[in-house]
Protein backbone atom coordinates (compact mmCIF):
# COMPACT_ATOMS: atom_id res chain seq x y z
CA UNK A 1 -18.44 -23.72 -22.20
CA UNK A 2 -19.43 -21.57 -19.19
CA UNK A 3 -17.62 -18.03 -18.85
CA UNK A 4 -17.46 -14.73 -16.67
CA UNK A 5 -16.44 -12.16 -18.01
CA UNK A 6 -16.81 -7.59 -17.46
CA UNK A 7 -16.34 -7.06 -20.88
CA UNK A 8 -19.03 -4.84 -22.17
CA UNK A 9 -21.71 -5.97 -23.71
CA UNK A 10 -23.59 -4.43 -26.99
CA UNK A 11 -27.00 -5.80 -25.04
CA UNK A 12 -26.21 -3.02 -21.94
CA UNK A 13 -25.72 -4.31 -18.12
CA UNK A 14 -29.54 -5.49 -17.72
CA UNK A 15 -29.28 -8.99 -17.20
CA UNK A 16 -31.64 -11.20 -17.66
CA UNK A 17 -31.50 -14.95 -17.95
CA UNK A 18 -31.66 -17.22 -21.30
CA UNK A 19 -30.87 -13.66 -23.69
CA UNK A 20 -28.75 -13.97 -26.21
CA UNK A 21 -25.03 -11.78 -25.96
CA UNK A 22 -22.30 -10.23 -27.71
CA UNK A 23 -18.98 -8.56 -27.04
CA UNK A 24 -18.64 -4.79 -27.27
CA UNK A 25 -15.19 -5.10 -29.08
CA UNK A 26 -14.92 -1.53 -29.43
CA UNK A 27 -15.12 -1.05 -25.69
CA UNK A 28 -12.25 -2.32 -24.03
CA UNK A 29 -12.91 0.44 -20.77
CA UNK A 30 -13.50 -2.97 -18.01
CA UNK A 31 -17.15 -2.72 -17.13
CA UNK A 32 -18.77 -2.34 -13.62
CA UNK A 33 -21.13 -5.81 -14.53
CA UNK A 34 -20.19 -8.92 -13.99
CA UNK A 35 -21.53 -11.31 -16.37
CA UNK A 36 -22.16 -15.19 -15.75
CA UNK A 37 -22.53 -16.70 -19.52
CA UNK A 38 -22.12 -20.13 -21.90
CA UNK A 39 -20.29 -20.01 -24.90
CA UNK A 40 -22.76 -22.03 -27.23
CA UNK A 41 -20.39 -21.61 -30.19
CA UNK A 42 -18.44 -18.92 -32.00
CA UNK A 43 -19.74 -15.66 -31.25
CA UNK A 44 -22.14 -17.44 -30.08
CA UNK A 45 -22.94 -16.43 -26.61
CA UNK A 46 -25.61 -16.96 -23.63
CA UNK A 47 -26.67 -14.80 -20.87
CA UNK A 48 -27.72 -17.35 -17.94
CA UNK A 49 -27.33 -15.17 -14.30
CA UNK A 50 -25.56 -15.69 -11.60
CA UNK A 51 -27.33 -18.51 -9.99
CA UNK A 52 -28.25 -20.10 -13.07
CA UNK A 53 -24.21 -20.29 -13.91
CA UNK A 54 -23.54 -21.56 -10.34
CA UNK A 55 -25.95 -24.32 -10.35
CA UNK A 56 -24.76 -25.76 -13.94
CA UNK A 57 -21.46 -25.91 -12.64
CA UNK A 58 -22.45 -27.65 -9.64
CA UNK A 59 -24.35 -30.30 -11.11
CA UNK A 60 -22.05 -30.81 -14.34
CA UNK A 61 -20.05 -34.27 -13.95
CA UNK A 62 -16.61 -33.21 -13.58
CA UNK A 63 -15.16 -33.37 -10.16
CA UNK A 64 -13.17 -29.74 -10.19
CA UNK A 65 -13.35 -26.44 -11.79
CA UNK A 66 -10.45 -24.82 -12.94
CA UNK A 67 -10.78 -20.92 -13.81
CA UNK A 68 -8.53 -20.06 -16.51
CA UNK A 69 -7.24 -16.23 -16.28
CA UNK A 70 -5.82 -15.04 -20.02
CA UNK A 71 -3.13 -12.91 -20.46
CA UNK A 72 -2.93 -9.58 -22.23
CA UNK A 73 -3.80 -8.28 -26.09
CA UNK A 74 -6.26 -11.35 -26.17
CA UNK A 75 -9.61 -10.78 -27.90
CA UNK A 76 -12.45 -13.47 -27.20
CA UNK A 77 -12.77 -15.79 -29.84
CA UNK A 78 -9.30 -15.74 -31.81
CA UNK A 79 -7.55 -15.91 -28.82
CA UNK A 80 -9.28 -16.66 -25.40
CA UNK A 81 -12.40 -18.93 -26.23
CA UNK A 82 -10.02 -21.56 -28.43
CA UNK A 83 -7.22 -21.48 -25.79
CA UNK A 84 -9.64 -22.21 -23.57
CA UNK A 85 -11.21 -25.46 -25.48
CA UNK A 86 -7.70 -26.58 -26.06
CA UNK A 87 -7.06 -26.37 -22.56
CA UNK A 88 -9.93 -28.14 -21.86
CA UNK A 89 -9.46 -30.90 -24.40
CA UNK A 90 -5.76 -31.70 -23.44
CA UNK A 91 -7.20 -32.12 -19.65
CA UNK A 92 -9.81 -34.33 -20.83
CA UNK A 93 -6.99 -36.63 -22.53
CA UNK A 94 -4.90 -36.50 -19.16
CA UNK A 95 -7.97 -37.01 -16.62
CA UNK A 96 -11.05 -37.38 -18.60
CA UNK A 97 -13.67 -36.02 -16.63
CA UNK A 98 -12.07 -35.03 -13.75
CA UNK A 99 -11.63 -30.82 -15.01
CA UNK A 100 -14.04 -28.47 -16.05
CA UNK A 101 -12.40 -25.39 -17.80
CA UNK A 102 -14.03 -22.18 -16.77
CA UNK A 103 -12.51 -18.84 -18.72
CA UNK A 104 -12.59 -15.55 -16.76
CA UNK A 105 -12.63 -12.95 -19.80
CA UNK A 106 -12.03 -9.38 -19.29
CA UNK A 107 -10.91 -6.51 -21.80
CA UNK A 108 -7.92 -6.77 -23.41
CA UNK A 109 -6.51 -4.04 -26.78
CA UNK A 110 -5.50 -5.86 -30.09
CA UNK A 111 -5.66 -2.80 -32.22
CA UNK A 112 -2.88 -0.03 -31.33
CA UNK A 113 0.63 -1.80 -31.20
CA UNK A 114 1.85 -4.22 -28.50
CA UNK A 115 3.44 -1.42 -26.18
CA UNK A 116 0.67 0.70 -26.06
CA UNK A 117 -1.83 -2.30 -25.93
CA UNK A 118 0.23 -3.23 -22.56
CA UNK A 119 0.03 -0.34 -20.70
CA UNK A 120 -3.95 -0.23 -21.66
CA UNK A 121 -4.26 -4.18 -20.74
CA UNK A 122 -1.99 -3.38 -17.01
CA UNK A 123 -4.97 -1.00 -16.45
CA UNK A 124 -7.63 -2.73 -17.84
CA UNK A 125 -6.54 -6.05 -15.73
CA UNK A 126 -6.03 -3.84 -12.60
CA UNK A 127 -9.65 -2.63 -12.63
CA UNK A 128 -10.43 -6.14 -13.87
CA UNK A 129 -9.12 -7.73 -10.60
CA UNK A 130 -10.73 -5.57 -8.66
CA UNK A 131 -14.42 -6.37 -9.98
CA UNK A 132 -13.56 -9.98 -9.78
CA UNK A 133 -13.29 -9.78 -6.36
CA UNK A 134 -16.78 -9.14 -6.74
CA UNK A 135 -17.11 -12.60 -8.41
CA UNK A 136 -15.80 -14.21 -5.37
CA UNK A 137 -18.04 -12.55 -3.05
CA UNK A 138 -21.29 -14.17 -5.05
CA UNK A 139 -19.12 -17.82 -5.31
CA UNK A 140 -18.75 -18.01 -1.62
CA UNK A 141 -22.68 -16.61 -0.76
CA UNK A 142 -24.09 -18.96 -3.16
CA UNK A 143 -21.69 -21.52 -1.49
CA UNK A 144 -22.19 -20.83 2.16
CA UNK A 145 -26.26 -19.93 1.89
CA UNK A 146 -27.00 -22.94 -0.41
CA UNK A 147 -29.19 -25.99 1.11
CA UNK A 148 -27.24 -28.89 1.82
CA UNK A 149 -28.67 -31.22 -1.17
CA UNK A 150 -27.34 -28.02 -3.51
CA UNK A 151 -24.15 -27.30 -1.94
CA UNK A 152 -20.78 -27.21 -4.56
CA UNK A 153 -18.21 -30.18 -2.99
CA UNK A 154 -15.85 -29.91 -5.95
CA UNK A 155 -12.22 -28.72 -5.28
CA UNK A 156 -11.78 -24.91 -7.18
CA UNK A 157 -8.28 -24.37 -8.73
CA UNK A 158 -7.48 -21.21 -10.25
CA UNK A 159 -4.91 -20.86 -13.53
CA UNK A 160 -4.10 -17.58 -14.58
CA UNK A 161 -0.89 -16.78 -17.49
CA UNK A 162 0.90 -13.61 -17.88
CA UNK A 163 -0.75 -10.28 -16.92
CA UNK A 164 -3.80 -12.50 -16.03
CA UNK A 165 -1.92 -12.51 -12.38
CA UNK A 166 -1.88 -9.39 -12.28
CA UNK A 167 -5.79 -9.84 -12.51
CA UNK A 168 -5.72 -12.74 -10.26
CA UNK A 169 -3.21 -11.05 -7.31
CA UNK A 170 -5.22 -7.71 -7.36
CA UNK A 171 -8.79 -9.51 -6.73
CA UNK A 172 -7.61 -11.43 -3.64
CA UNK A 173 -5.42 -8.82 -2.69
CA UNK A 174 -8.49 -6.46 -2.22
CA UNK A 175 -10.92 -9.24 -1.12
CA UNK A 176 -7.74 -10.06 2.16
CA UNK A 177 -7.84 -6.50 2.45
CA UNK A 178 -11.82 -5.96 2.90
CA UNK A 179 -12.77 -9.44 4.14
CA UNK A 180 -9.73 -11.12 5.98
CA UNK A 181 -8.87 -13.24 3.51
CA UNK A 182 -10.06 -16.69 1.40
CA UNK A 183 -8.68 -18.94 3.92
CA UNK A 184 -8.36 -22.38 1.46
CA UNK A 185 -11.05 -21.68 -0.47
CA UNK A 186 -9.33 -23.04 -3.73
CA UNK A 187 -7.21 -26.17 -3.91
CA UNK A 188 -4.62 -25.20 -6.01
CA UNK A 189 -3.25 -21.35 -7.74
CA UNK A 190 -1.56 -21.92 -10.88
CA UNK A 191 1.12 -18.65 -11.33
CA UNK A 192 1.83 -19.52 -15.07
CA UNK A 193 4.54 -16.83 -16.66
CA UNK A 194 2.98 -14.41 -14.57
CA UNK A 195 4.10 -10.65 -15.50
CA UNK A 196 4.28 -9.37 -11.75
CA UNK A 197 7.00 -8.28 -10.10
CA UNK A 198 8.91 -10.92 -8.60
CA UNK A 199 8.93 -9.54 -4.95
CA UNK A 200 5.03 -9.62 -5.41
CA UNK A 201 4.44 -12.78 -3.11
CA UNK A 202 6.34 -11.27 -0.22
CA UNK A 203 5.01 -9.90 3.13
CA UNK A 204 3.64 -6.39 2.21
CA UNK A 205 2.95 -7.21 -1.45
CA UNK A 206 -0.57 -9.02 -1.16
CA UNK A 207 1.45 -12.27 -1.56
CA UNK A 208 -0.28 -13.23 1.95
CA UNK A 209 -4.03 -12.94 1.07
CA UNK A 210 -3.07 -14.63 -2.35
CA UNK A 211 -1.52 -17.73 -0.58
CA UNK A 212 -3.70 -18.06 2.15
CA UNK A 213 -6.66 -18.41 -0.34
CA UNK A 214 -5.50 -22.12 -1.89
CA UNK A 215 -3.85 -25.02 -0.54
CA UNK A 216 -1.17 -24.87 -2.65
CA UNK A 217 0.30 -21.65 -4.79
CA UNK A 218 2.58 -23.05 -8.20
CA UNK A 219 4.56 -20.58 -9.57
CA UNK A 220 5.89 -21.47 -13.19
CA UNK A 221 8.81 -19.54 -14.18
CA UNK A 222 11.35 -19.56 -17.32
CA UNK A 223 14.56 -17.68 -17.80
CA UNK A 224 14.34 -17.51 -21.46
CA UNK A 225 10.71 -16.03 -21.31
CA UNK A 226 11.49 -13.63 -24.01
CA UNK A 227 7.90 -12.12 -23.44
CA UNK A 228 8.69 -11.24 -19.68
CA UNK A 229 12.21 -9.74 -20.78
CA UNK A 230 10.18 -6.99 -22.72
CA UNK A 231 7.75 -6.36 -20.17
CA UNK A 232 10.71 -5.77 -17.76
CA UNK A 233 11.68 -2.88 -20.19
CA UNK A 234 8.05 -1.89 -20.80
CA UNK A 235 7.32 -1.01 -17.05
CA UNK A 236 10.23 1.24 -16.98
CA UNK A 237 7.49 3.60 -18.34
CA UNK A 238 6.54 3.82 -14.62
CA UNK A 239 9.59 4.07 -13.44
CA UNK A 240 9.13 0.55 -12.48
CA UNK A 241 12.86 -1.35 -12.32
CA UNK A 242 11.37 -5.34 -11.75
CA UNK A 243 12.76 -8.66 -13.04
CA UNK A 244 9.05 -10.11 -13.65
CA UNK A 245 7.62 -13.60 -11.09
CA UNK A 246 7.43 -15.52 -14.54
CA UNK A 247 10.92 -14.78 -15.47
CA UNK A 248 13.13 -15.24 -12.29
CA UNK A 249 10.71 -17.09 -9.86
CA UNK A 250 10.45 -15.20 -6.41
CA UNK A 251 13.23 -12.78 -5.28
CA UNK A 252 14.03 -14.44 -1.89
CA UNK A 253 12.08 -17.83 -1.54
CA UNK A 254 12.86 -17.45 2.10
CA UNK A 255 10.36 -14.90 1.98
CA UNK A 256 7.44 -15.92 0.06
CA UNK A 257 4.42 -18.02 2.32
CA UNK A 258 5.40 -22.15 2.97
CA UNK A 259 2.56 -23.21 0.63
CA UNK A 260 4.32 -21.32 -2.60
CA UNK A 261 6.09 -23.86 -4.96
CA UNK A 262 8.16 -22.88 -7.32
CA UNK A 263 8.90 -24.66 -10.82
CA UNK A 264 11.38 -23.97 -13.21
CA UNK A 265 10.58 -24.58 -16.44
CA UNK A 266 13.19 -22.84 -18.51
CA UNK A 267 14.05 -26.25 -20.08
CA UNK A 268 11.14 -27.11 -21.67
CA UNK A 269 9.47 -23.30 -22.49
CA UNK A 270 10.91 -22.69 -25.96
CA UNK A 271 10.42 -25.98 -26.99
CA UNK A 272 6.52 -25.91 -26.72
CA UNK A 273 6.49 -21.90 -27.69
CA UNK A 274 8.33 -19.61 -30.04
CA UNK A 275 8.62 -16.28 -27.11
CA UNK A 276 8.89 -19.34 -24.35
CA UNK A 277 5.94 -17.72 -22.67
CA UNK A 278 3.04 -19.81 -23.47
CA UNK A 279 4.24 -22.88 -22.62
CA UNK A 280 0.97 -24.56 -20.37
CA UNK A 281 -0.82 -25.80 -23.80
CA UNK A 282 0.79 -28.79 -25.75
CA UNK A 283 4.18 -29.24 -27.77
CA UNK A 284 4.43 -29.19 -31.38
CA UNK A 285 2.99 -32.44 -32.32
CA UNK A 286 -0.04 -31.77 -30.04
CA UNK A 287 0.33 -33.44 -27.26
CA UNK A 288 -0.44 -32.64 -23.34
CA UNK A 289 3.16 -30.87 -22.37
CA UNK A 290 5.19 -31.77 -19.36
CA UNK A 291 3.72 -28.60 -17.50
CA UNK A 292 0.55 -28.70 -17.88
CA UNK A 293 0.93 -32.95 -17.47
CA UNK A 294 2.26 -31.31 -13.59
CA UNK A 295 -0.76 -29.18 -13.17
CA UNK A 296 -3.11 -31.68 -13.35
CA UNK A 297 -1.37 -34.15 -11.65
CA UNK A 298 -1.36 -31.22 -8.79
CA UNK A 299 -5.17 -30.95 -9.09
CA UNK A 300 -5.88 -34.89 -8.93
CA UNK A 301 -3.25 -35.66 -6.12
CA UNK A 302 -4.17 -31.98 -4.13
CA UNK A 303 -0.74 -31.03 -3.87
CA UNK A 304 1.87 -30.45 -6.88
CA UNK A 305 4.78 -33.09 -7.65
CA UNK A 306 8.21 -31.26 -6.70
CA UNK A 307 9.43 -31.17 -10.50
CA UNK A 308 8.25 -31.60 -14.06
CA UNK A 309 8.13 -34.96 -15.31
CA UNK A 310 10.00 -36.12 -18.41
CA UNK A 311 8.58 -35.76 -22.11
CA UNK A 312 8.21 -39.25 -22.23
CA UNK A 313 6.34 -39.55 -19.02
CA UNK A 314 3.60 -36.55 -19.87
CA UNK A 315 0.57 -39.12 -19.88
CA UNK A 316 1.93 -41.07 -16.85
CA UNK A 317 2.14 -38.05 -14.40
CA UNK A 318 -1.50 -37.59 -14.39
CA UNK A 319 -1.66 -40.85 -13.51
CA UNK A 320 0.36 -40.83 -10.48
CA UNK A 321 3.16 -42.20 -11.52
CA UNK A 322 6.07 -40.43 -9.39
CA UNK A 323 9.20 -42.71 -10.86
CA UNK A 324 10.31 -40.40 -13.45
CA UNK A 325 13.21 -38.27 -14.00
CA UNK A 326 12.79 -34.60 -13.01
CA UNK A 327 13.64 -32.50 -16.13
CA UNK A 328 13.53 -29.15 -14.36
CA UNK A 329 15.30 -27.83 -11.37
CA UNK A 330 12.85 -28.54 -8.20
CA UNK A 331 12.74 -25.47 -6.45
């Protein structure tokens, strides 16, 4: 599996292609390296560059990439790296070969208590976004100064859960910011739980260099995300008073961008998760659940279906099949 990530490394910053890696698990400060790697196995890691990364995703078989963002207090391998493979697994079963899974890893605590870990992890994923944006800068130069024969045709989608938003939003806030913005460059933005304020897509709030950068911008959202209650009461540390994007869906849809769609999921998130906040994986008997059955039905037909489908239909929206019952509220 092919990953980025700025955690440090226990090999230093000096890259150099083919070596062999590991995670600095001590050091969760977010580096100022970006790293371009393959997962070969467990703790099990390979350096391969920059170009070296880009071309192996160009030439792999699957027709899109989809850049999975993880949320906060998750380590590498019992957390990110095995989300990740299930994630690509349960797309394989819905489109088989049509998704290539690409984790975006960056440092995350596991060590000092869930509070504290989440103010170190809002840090940590701000600093985080803003090297990313670094990441996109080397995408679209490999992308633009590539010959034709080696140019990258396949659609980009971007999936990020939780405080990986937070990761997400501040990298294309700063690249709208210092480069006028992505203008399309991915197909689809998957806003899964995210634990942002929910105001944060509105003019002002970077919510127009975020939408400007896809096609389409999917924001999942669940009343009964017991998760985002708690982080609504955590930010009060800052003096920060916010229902959270992944809990109430925008403040005033009037206000967010026309390509934003909105999905409530709040009858199906406890059923597939015990805190209703990781609800994107598969129900309980393993199976592809109804949301993420809608996101890849979003990335095959290029825009997203206007509700989730039913549990019995969560093989037959991949396949196109609109004539099913909505189960959540359309937006």
């Amino acid at each position: 599996m092919l990953f980025i990530t700025n955690r440090r490394l226990l090999e230093g910053t000096r890259s150099r292609v083919g070596r062999s890696v590991r995670f600095d698990l001590a050091d969760n400060q977010p580096g100022p390296s970006l790293f371009f790697c393959r997962r070969i196995g467990p703790e099990a890691y390979e350096e391969l560059t920059a170009p070296v990364f880009l071309g192996r995703l160009r030439r792999s078989g699957r027709q899109q990439v989809l850049v999975y963002v993880h949320g906060f207090n998750c380590l590498p391998e019992p957390k990110v790296f095995p989300d990740a493979q299930r994630l690509q697994d349960l797309c394989d079963l819905l489109a088989p070969g049509m998704v290539e899974v690409v984790p975006l890893v960056w440092p995350c605590d596991d060590d000092l208590g869930l509070l504290v870990d989440y103010w170190d992890d809002q840090d940590a994923a701000e600093f985080s976004g803003l090297g990313f944006a670094r990441g996109i800068g080397k995408f679209l130069d490999w992308r633009d100064r590539a010959a034709p024969e080696e140019q990258c045709l396949k659609h980009m989608n971007l999936l990020a859960h939780s405080m990986g938003n937070l990761v997400l939003h501040t990298a294309l806030a700063k690249w709208g910011r210092d480069h006028g913005g992505l203008h399309g460059t991915f197909r689809n933005i998957f806003m899964m739980a995210a634990d942002l304020p929910n105001d944060c897509l509105e003019p002002g709030r970077g919510g127009e260099e975020l939408a400007a950068a896809a096609r389409s911008v999917v924001v999942y959202h669940a009343n009964d995300d017991f998760a985002l209650r708690s982080s609504k009461i955590v930010n009060l540390r800052n003096k920060i008073v916010s229902r959270r994007l992944g809990h109430t869906g925008p403040r005033d849809p009037a206000r967010v961008p026309r390509n934003v769609v909105v999905i409530d999921c709040d009858s199906v998130n406890s059923e597939y998760d015990r805190l209703g906040h990781s609800y994107f994986l598969a129900d309980r008997q393993g199976a592809p659940g109804v949301v993420l059955q809608h996101l890849v039905a979003s990335m095959r037909a290029g825009h997203p279906p206007a509700a989730l489908a039913s549990p019995a239909g969560a093989l037959a929206a991949a396949a196109g099949n609109d004539d099913r019952p909505p189960l959540a509220r359309p937006a």
